[in-house]
C-alpha atoms as a PDB file:
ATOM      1  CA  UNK A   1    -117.335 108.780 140.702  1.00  0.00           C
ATOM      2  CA  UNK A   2    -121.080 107.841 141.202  1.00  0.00           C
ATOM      3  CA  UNK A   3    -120.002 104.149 140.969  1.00  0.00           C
ATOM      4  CA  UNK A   4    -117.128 104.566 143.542  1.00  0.00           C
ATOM      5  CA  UNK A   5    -119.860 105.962 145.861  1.00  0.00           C
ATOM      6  CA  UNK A   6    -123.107 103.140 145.209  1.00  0.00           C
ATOM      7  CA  UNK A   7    -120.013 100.460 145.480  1.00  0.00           C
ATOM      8  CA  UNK A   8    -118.087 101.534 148.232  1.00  0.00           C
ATOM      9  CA  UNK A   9    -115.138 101.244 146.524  1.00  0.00           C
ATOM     10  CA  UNK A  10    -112.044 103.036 147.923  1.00  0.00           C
ATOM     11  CA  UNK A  11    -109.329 102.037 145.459  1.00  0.00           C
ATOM     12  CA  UNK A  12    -110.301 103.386 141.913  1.00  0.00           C
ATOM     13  CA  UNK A  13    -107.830 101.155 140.778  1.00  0.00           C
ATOM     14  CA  UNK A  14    -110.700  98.826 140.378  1.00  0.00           C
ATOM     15  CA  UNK A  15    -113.211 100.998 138.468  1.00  0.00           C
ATOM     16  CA  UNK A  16    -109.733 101.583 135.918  1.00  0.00           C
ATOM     17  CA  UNK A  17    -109.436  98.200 135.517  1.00  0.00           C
ATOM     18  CA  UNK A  18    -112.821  97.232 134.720  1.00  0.00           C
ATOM     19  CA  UNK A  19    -113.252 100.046 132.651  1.00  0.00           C
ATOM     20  CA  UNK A  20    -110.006  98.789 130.612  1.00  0.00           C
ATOM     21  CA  UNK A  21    -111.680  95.418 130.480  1.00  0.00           C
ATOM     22  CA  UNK A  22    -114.629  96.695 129.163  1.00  0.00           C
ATOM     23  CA  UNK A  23    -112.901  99.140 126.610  1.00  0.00           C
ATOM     24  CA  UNK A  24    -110.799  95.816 125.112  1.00  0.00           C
ATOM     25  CA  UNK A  25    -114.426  93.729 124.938  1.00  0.00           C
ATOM     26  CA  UNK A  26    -115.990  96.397 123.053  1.00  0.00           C
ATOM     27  CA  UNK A  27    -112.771  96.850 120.918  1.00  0.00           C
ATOM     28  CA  UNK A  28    -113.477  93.427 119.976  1.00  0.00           C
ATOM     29  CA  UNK A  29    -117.376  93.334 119.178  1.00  0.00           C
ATOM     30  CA  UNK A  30    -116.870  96.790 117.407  1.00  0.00           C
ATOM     31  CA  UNK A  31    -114.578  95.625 114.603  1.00  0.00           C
ATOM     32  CA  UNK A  32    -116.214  92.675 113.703  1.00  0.00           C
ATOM     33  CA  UNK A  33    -119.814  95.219 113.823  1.00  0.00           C
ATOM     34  CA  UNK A  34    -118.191  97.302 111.729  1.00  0.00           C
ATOM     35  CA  UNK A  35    -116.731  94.607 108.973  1.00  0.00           C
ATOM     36  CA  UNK A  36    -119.892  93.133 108.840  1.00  0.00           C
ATOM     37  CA  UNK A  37    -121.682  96.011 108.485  1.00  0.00           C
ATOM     38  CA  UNK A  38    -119.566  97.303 105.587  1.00  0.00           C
ATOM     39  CA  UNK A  39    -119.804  93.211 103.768  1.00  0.00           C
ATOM     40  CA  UNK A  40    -123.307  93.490 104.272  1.00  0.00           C
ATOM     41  CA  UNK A  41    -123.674  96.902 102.536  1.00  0.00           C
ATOM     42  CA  UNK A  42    -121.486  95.954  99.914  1.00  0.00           C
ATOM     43  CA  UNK A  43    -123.706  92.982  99.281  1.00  0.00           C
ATOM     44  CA  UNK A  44    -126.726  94.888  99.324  1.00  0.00           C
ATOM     45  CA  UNK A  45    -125.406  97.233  96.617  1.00  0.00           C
ATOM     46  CA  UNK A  46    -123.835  95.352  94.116  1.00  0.00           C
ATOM     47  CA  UNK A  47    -125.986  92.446  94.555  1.00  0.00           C
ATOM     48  CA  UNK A  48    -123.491  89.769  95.528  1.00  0.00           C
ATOM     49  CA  UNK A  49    -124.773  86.773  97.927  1.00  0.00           C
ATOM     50  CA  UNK A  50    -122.667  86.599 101.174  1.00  0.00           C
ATOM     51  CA  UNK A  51    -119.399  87.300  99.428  1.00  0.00           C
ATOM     52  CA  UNK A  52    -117.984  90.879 100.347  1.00  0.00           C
ATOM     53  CA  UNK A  53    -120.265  89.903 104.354  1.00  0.00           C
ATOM     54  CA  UNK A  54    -117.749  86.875 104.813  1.00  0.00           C
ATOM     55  CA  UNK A  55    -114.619  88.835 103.390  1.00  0.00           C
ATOM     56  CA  UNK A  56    -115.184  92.028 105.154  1.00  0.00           C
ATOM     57  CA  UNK A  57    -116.322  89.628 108.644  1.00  0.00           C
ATOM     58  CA  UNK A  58    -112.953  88.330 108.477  1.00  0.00           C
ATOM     59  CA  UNK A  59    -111.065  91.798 108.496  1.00  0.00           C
ATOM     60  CA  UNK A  60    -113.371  92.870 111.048  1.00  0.00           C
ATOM     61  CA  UNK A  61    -112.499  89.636 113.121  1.00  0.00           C
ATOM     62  CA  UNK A  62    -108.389  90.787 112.129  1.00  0.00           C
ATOM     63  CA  UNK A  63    -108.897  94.278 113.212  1.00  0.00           C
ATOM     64  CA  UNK A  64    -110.517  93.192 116.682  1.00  0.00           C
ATOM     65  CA  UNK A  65    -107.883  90.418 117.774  1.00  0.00           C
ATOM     66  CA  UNK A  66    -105.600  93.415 116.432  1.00  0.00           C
ATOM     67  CA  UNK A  67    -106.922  96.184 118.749  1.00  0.00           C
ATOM     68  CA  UNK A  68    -106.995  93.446 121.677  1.00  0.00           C
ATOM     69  CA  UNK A  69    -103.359  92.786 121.182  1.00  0.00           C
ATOM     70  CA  UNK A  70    -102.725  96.795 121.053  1.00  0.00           C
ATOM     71  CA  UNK A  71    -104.671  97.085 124.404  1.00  0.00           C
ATOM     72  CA  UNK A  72    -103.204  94.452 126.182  1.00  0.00           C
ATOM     73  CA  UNK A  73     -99.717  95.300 125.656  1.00  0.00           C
ATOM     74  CA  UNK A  74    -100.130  98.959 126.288  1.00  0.00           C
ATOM     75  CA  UNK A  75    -101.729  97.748 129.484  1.00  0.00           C
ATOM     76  CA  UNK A  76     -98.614  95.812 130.594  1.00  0.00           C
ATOM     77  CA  UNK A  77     -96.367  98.460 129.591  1.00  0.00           C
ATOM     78  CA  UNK A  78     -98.411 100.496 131.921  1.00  0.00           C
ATOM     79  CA  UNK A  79     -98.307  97.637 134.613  1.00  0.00           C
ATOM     80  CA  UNK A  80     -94.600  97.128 133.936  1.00  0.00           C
ATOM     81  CA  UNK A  81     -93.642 100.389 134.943  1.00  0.00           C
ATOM     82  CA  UNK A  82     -95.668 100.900 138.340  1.00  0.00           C
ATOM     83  CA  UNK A  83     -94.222  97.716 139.431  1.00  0.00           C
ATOM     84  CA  UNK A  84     -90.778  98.912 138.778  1.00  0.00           C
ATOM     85  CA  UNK A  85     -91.369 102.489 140.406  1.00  0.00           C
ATOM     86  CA  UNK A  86     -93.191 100.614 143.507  1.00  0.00           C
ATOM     87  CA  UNK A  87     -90.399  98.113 143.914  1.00  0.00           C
ATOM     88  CA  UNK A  88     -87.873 100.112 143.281  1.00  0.00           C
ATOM     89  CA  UNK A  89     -89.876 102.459 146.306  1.00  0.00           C
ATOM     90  CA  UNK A  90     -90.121  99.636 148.088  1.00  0.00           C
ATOM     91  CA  UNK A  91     -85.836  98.289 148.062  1.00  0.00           C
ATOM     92  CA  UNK A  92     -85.135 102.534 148.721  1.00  0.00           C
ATOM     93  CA  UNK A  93     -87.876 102.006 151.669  1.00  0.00           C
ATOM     94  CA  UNK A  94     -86.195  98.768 153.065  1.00  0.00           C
ATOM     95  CA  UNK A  95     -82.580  99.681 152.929  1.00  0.00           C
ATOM     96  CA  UNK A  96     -80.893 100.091 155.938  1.00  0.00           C
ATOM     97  CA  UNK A  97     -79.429 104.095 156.785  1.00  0.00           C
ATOM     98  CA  UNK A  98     -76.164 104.743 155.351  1.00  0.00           C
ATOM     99  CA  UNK A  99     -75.801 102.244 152.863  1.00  0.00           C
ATOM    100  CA  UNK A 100     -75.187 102.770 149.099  1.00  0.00           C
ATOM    101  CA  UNK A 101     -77.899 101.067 147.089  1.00  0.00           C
ATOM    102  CA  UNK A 102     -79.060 101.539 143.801  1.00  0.00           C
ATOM    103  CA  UNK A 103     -82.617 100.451 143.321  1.00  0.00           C
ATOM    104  CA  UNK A 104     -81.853  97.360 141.444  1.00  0.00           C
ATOM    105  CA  UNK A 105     -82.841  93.825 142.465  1.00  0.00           C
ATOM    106  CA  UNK A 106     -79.899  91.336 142.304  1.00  0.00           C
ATOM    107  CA  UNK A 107     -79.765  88.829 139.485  1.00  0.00           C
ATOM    108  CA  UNK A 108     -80.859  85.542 141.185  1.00  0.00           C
ATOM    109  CA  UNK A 109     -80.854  83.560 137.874  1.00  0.00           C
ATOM    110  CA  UNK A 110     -78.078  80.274 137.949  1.00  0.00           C
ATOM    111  CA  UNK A 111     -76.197  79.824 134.778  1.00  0.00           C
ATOM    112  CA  UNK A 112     -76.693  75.799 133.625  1.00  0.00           C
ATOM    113  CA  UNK A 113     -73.051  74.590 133.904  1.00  0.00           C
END
């Protein structure tokens, strides 16, 4: 909260998002660390030039594309379903009194003949 305060920020919307951004970045960097790390203790240990370094690199580089693709949908999911609540807020807000509506936004797609 000592951020919201030196920023000025009112909305912590923004401090959640960057904080999201920065937990998918490190995501990244951390399992290619940790991959290389591993290779390069492998290597050191059995004596083996760059061998298990560039295999265990590669899983690392795997394993951070993977935990990107993890974070990003669960973010959508997340940003999915506020935007349904809020519109679905929003069509019960702008509804006239006494009519019958049910939340749902009309299909506006056109069938190709």
């Amino acid at each position: 909260m000592a951020l919201l305060k030196f920023f000025k920020i009112d909305d912590t919307r923004y401090i959640t998002a960057l904080s999201q951004a920065g937990v998918i970045g490190l995501h990244m960097v951390s399992g290619v660390a940790v991959g290389t790390g591993i290779g390069y203790a492998l290597d050191t240990w059995l004596d083996t030039a760059p061998v298990w370094t560039l295999i265990f690199l590669g899983i690392g580089i795997v394993a951070g594309f993977k935990n990107v693709y993890v974070d990003t949908r669960r973010l959508l999911e997340a940003q999915k379903k506020e935007d349904e609540e809020h519109f679905a807020a929003s069509a019960r807000d702008a509804a006239p009194s006494g009519s019958a509506t049910t939340g749902v936004l009309p299909d506006v797609t056109r069938q190709k003949d």
